[in-house]
C-alpha atoms as a PDB file:
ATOM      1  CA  UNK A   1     -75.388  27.351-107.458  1.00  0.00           C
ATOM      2  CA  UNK A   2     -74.259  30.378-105.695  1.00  0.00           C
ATOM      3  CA  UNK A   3     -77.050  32.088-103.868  1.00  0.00           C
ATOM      4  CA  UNK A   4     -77.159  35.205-101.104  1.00  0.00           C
ATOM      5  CA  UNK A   5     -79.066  37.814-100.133  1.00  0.00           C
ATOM      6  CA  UNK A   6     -77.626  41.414 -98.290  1.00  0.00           C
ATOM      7  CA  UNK A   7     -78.005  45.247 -97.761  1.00  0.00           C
ATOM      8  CA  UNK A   8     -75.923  47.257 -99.984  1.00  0.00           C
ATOM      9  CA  UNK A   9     -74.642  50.637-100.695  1.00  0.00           C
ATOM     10  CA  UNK A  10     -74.686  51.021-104.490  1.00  0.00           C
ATOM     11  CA  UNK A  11     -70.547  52.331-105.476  1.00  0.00           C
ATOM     12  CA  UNK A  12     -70.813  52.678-109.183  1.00  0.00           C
ATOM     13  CA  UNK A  13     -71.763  51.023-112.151  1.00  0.00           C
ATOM     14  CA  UNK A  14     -70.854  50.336-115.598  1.00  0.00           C
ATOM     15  CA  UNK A  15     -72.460  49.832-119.077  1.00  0.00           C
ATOM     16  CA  UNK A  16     -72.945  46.257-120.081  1.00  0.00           C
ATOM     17  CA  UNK A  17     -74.978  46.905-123.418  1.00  0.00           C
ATOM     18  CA  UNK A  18     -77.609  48.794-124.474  1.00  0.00           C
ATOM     19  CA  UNK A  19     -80.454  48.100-121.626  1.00  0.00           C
ATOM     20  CA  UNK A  20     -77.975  45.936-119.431  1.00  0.00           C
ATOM     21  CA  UNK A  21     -75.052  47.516-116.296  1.00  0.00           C
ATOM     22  CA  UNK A  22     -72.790  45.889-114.171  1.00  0.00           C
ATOM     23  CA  UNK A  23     -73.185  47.394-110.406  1.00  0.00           C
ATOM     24  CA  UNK A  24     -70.600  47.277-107.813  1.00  0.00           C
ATOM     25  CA  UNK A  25     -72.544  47.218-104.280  1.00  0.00           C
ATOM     26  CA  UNK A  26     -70.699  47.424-101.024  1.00  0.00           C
ATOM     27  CA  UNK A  27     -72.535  45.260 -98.903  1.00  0.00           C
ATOM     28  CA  UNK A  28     -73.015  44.629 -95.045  1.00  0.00           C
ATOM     29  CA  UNK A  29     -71.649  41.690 -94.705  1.00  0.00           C
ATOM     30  CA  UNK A  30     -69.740  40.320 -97.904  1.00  0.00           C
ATOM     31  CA  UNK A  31     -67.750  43.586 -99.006  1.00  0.00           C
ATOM     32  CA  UNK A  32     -67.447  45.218-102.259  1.00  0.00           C
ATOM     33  CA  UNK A  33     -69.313  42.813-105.033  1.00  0.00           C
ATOM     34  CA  UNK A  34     -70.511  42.782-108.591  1.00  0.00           C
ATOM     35  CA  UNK A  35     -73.676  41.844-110.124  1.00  0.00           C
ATOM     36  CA  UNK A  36     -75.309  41.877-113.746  1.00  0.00           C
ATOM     37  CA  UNK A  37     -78.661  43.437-113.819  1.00  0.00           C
ATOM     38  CA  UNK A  38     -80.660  42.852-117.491  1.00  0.00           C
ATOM     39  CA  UNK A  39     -83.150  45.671-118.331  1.00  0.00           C
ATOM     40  CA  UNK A  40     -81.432  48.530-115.526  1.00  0.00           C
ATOM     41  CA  UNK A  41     -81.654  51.234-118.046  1.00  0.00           C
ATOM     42  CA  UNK A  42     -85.176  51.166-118.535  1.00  0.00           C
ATOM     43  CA  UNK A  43     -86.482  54.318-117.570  1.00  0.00           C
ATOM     44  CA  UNK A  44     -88.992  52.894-114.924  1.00  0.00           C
ATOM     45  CA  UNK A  45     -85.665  51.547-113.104  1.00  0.00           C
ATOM     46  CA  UNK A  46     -82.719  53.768-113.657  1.00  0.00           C
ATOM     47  CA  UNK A  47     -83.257  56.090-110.810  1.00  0.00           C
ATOM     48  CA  UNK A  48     -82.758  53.045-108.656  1.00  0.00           C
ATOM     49  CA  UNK A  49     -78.898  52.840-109.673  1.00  0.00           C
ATOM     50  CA  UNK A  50     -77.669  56.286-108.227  1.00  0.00           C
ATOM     51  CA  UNK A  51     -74.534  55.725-106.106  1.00  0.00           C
ATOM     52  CA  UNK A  52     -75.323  55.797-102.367  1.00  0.00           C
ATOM     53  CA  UNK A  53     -78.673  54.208-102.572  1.00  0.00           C
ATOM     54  CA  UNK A  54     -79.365  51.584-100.158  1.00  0.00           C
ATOM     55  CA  UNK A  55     -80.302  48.275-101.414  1.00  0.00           C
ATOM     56  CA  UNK A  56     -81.854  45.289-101.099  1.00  0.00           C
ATOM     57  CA  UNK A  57     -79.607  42.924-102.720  1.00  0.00           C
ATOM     58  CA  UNK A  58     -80.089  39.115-104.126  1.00  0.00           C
ATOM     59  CA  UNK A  59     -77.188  37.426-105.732  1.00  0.00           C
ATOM     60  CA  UNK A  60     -77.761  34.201-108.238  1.00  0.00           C
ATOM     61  CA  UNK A  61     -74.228  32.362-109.905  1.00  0.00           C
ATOM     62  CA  UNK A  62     -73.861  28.970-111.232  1.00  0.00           C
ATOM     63  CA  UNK A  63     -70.328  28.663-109.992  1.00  0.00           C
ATOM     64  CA  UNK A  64     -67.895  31.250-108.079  1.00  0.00           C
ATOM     65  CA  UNK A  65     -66.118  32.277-111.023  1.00  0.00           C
ATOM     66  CA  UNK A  66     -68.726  33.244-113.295  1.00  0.00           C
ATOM     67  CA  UNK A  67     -70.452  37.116-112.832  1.00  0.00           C
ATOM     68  CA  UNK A  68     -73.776  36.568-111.499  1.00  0.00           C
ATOM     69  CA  UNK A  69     -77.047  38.496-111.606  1.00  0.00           C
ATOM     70  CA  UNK A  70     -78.513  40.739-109.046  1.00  0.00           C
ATOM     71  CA  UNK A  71     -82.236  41.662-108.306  1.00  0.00           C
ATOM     72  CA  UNK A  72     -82.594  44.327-106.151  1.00  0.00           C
ATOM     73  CA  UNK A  73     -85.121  46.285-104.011  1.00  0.00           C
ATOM     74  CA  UNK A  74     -84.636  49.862-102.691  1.00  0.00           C
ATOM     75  CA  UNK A  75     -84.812  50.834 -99.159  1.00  0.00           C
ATOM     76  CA  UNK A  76     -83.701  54.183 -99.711  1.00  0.00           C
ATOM     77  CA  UNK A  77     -82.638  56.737-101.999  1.00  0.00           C
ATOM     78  CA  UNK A  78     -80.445  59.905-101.831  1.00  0.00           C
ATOM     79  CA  UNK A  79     -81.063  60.695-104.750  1.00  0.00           C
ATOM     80  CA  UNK A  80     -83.340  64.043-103.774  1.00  0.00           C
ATOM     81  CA  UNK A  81     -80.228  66.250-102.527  1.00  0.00           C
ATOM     82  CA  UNK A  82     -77.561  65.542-106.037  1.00  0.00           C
ATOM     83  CA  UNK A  83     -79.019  68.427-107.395  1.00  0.00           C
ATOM     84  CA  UNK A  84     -80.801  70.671-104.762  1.00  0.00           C
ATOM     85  CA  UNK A  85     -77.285  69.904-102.211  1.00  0.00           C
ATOM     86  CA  UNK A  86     -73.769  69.894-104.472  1.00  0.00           C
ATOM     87  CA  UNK A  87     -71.487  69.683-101.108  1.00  0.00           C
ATOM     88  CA  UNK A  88     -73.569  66.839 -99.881  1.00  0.00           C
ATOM     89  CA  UNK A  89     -73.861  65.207-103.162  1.00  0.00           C
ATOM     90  CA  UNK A  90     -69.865  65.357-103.316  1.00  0.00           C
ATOM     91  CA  UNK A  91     -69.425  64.343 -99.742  1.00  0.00           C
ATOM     92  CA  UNK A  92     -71.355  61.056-100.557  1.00  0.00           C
ATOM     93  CA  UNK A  93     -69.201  60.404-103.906  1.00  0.00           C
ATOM     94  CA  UNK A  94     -66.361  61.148-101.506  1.00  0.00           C
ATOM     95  CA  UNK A  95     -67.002  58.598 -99.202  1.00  0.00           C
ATOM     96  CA  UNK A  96     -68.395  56.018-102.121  1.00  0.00           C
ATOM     97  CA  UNK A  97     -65.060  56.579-103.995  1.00  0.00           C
ATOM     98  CA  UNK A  98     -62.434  55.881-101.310  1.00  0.00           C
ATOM     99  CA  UNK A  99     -64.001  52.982-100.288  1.00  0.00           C
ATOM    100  CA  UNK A 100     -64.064  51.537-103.759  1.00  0.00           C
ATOM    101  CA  UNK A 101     -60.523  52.868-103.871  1.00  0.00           C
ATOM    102  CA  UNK A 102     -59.549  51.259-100.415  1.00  0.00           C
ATOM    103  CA  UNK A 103     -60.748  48.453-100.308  1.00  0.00           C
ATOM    104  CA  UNK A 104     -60.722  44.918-102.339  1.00  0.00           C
ATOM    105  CA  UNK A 105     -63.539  43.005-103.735  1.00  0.00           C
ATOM    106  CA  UNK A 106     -64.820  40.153-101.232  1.00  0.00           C
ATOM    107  CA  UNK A 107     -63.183  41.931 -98.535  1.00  0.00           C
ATOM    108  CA  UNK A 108     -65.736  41.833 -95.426  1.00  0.00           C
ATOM    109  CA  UNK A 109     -65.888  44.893 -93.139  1.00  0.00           C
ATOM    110  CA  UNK A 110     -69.028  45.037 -92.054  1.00  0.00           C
ATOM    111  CA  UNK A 111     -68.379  48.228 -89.060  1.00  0.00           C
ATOM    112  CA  UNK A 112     -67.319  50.122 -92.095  1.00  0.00           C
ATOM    113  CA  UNK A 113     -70.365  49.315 -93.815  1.00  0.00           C
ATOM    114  CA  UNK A 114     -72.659  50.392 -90.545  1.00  0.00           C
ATOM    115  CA  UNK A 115     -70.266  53.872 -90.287  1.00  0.00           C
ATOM    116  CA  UNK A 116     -70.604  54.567 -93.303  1.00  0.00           C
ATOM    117  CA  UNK A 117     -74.549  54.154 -93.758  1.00  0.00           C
ATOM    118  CA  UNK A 118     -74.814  55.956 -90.919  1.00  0.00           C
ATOM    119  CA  UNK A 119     -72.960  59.035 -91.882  1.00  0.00           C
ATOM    120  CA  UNK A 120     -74.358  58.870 -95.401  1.00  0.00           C
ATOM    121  CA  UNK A 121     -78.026  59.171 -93.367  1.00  0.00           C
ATOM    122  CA  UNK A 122     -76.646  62.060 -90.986  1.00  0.00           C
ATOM    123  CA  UNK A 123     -75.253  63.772 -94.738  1.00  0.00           C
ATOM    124  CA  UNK A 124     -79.177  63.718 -95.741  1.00  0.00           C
ATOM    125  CA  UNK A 125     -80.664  64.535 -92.262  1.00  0.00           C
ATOM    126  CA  UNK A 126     -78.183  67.497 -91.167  1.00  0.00           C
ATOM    127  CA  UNK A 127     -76.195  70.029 -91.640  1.00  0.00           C
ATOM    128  CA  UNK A 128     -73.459  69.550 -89.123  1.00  0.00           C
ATOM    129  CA  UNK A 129     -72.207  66.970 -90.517  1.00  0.00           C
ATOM    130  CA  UNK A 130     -68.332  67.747 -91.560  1.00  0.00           C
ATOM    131  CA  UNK A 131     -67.337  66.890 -88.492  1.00  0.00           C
ATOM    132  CA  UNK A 132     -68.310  63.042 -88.728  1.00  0.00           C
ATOM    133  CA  UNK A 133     -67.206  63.106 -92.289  1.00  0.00           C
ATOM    134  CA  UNK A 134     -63.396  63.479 -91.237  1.00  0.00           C
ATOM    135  CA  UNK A 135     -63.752  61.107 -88.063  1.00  0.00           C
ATOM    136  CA  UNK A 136     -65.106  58.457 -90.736  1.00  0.00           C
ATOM    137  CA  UNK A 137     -61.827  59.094 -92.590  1.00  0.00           C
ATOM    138  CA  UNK A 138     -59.709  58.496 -89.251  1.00  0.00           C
ATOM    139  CA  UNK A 139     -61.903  55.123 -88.895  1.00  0.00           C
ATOM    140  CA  UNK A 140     -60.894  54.279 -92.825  1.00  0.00           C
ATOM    141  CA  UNK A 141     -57.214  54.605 -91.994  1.00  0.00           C
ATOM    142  CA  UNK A 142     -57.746  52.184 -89.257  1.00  0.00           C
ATOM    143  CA  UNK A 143     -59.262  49.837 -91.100  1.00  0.00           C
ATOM    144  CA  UNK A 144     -56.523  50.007 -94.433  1.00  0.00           C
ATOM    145  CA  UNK A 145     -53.831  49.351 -91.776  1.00  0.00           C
ATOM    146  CA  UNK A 146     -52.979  53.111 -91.583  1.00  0.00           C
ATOM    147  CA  UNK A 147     -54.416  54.102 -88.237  1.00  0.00           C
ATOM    148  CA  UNK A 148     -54.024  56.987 -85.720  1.00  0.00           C
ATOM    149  CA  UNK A 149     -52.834  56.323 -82.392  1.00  0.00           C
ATOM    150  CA  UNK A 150     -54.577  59.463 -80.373  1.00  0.00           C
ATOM    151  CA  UNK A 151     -55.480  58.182 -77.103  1.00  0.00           C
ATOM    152  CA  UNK A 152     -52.185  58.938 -75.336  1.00  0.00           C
ATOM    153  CA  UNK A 153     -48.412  60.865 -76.340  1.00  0.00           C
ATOM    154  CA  UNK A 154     -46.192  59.027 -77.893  1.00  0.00           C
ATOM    155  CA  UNK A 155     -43.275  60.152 -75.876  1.00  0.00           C
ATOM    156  CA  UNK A 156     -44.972  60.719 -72.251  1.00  0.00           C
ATOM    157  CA  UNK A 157     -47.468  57.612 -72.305  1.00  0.00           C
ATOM    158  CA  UNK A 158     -49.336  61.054 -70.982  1.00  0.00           C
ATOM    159  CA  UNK A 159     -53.163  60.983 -72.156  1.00  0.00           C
ATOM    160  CA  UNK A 160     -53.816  64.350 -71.397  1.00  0.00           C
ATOM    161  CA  UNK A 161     -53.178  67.885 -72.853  1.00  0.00           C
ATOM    162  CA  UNK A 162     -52.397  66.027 -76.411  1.00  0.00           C
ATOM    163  CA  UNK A 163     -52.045  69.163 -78.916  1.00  0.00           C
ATOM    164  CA  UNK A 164     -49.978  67.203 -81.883  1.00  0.00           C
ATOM    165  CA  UNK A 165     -49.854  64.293 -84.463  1.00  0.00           C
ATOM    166  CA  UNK A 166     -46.831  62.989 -85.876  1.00  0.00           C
ATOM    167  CA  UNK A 167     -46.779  62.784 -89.677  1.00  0.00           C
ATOM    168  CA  UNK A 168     -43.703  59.890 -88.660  1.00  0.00           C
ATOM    169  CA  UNK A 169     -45.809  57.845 -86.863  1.00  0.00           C
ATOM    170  CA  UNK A 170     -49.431  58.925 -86.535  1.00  0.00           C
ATOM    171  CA  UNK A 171     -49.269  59.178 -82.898  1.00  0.00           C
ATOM    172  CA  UNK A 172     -50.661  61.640 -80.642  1.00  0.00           C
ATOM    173  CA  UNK A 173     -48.051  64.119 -79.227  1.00  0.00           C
ATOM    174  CA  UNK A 174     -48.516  66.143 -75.548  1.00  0.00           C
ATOM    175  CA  UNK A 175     -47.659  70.060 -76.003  1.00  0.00           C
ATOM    176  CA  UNK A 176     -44.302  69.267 -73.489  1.00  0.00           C
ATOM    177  CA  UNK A 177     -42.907  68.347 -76.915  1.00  0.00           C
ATOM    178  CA  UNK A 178     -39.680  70.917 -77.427  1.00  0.00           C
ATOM    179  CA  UNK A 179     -40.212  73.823 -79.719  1.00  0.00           C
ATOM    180  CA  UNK A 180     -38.091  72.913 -82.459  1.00  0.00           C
ATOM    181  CA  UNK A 181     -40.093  70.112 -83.321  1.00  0.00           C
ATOM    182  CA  UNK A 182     -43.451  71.948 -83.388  1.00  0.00           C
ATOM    183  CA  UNK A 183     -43.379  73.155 -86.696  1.00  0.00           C
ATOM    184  CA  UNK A 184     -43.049  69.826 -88.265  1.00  0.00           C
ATOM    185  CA  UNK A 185     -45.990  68.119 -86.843  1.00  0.00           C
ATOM    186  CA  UNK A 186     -50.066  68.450 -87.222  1.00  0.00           C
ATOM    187  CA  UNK A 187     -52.072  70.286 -84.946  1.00  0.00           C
ATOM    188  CA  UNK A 188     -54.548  67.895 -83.249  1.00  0.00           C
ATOM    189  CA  UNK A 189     -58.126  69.349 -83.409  1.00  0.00           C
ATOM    190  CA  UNK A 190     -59.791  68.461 -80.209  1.00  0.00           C
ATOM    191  CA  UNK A 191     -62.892  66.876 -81.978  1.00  0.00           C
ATOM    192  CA  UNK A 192     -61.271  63.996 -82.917  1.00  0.00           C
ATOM    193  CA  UNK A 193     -60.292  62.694 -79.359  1.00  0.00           C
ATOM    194  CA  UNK A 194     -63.198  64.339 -77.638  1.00  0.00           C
ATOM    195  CA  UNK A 195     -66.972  65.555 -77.772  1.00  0.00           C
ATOM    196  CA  UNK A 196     -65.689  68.845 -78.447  1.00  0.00           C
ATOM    197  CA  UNK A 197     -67.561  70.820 -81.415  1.00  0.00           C
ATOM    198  CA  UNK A 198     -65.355  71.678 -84.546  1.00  0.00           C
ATOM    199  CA  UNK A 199     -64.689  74.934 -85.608  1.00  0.00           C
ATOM    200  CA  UNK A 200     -64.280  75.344 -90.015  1.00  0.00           C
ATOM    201  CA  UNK A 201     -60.330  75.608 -88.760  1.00  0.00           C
ATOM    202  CA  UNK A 202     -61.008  72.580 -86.943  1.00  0.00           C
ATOM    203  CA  UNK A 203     -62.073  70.566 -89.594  1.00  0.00           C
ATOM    204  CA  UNK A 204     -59.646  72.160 -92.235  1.00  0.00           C
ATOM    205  CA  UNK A 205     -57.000  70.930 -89.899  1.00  0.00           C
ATOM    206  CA  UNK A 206     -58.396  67.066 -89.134  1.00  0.00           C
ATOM    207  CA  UNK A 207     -58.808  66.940 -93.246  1.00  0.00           C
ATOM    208  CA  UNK A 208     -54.625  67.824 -93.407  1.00  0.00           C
ATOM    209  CA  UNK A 209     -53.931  64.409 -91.142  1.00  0.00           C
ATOM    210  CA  UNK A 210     -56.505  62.427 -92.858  1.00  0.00           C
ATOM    211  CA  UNK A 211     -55.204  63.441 -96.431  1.00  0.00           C
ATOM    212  CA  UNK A 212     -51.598  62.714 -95.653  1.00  0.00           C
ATOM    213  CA  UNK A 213     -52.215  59.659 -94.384  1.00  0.00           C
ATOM    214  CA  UNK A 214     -54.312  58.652 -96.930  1.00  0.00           C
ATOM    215  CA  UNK A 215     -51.564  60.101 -99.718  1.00  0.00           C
ATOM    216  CA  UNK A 216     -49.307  57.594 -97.635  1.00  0.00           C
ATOM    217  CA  UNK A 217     -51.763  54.378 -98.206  1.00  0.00           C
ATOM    218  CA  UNK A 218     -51.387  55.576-101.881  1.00  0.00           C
ATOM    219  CA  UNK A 219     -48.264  55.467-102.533  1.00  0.00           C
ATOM    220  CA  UNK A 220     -47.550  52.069-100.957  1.00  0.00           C
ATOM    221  CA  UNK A 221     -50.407  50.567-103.726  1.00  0.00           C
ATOM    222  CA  UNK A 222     -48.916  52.742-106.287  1.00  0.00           C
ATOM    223  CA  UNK A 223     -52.159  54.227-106.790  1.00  0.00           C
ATOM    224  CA  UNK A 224     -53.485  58.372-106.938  1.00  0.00           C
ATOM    225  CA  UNK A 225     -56.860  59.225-104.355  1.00  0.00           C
ATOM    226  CA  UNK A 226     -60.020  59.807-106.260  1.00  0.00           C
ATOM    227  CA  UNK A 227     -60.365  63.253-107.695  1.00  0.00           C
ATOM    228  CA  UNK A 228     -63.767  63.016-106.484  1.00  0.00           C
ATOM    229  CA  UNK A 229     -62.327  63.357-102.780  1.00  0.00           C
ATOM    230  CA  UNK A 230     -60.606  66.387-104.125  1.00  0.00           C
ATOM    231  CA  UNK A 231     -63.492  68.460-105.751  1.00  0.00           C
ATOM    232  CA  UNK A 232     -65.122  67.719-102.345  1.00  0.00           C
ATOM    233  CA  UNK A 233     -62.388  69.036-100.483  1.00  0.00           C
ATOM    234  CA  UNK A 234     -62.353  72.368-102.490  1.00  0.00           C
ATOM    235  CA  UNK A 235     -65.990  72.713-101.639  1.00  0.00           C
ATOM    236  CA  UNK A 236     -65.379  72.934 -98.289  1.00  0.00           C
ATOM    237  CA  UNK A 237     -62.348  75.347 -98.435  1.00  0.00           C
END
């Protein structure tokens, strides 16, 4: 008998029959799982399901290949902003959708987990939240093997006066770099390696690194980002 118990952020689900769903959780400390739930569309219960909801999740399987069933308690719902707050709604789905897209099943990251429950509470609580949003897509790229190396230049070992990114290498470049190579590389907004506040141009330019880079990740799994990330993009800009 296979038996756990774990906080979860709900990802998505899918229809199972009539009454019945399959939901895909990202959990604390087990990664990205699925669970059968009997009766979820009942109307008393289907609110619980939204993506981004926080669960309380218990697993039961009679052996480690079968799909097992969850039971499932909220601890809180986001629910209240989908239709009062579209950017936030789509930043959430955003953030939801890559990690699906990221990451494998079973796969533990449980920091991701925590940074990403944490941002998804600062997306209900605030409205300066943008920022964070793009520094939580720097921390994905670390975690899918794609990271940014910003805390010194990559030709001067220098850690100060960095003003570039290489789209080569993803490393942090000082601004004694020669002119002609300028034009080819990102502009480093200072948020990302500082306490610095971030302009709209700011952000605009921190979501330019963090969508090549991601673009990259795609094409070596031969796979296309989420719309979703997209639509929230165009919200923005």
């Amino acid at each position: 008998m296979i038996h756990w118990e774990d906080e979860a952020i709900i990802l998505s689900y899918q229809d199972y029959s009539e009454s019945s769903i399959i939901l895909k959780v990202f959990t604390q400390n087990l990664g990205i799982r699925k669970g059968f739930i009997r009766g979820a569309k009942k109307k008393k219960q289907n609110y619980i399901f939204e993506s981004g909801n926080i669960l309380s999740v218990t697993y039961k399987a009679r052996t480690e290949d079968m799909l097992g069933t969850f039971s499932v308690e909220m601890l809180k719902s986001c629910s209240a902003i989908y239709l009062s707050e579209p950017l936030k709604f789509s930043g959430i789905i955003s953030i939801l959708n890559l990690i699906e897209y990221c990451l494998l099943e079973n796969e533990v990251e449980s920091e991701l987990y925590n940074y990403s429950k944490e941002l998804i509470n600062k997306i209900m609580s605030s409205d300066n939240w943008l920022p964070d949003y793009v520094l939580w897509e720097v921390f994905l790229l670390k975690k899918i093997g794609f990271g940014l190396e910003l805390s010194k230049c990559a030709l001067t070992n220098q850690t100060k006066n960095l003003r570039y990114i290489s789209p080569k290498s993803g490393c942090a470049i000082s601004d004694k770099v020669s002119e002609q190579w300028k034009s080819r590389l990102f502009i480093l907004p200072k948020f990302l390696i500082s306490e610095n506040s971030a302009t709209l141009q700011d952000i605009k330019n921190g979501i330019k690194i963090t969508t090549y880079f991601l673009k990259k990740f795609s094409i070596s799994i031969n796979k296309i980002l989420p719309f979703t990330r997209d639509d929230f993009i165009d919200r923005i800009f």
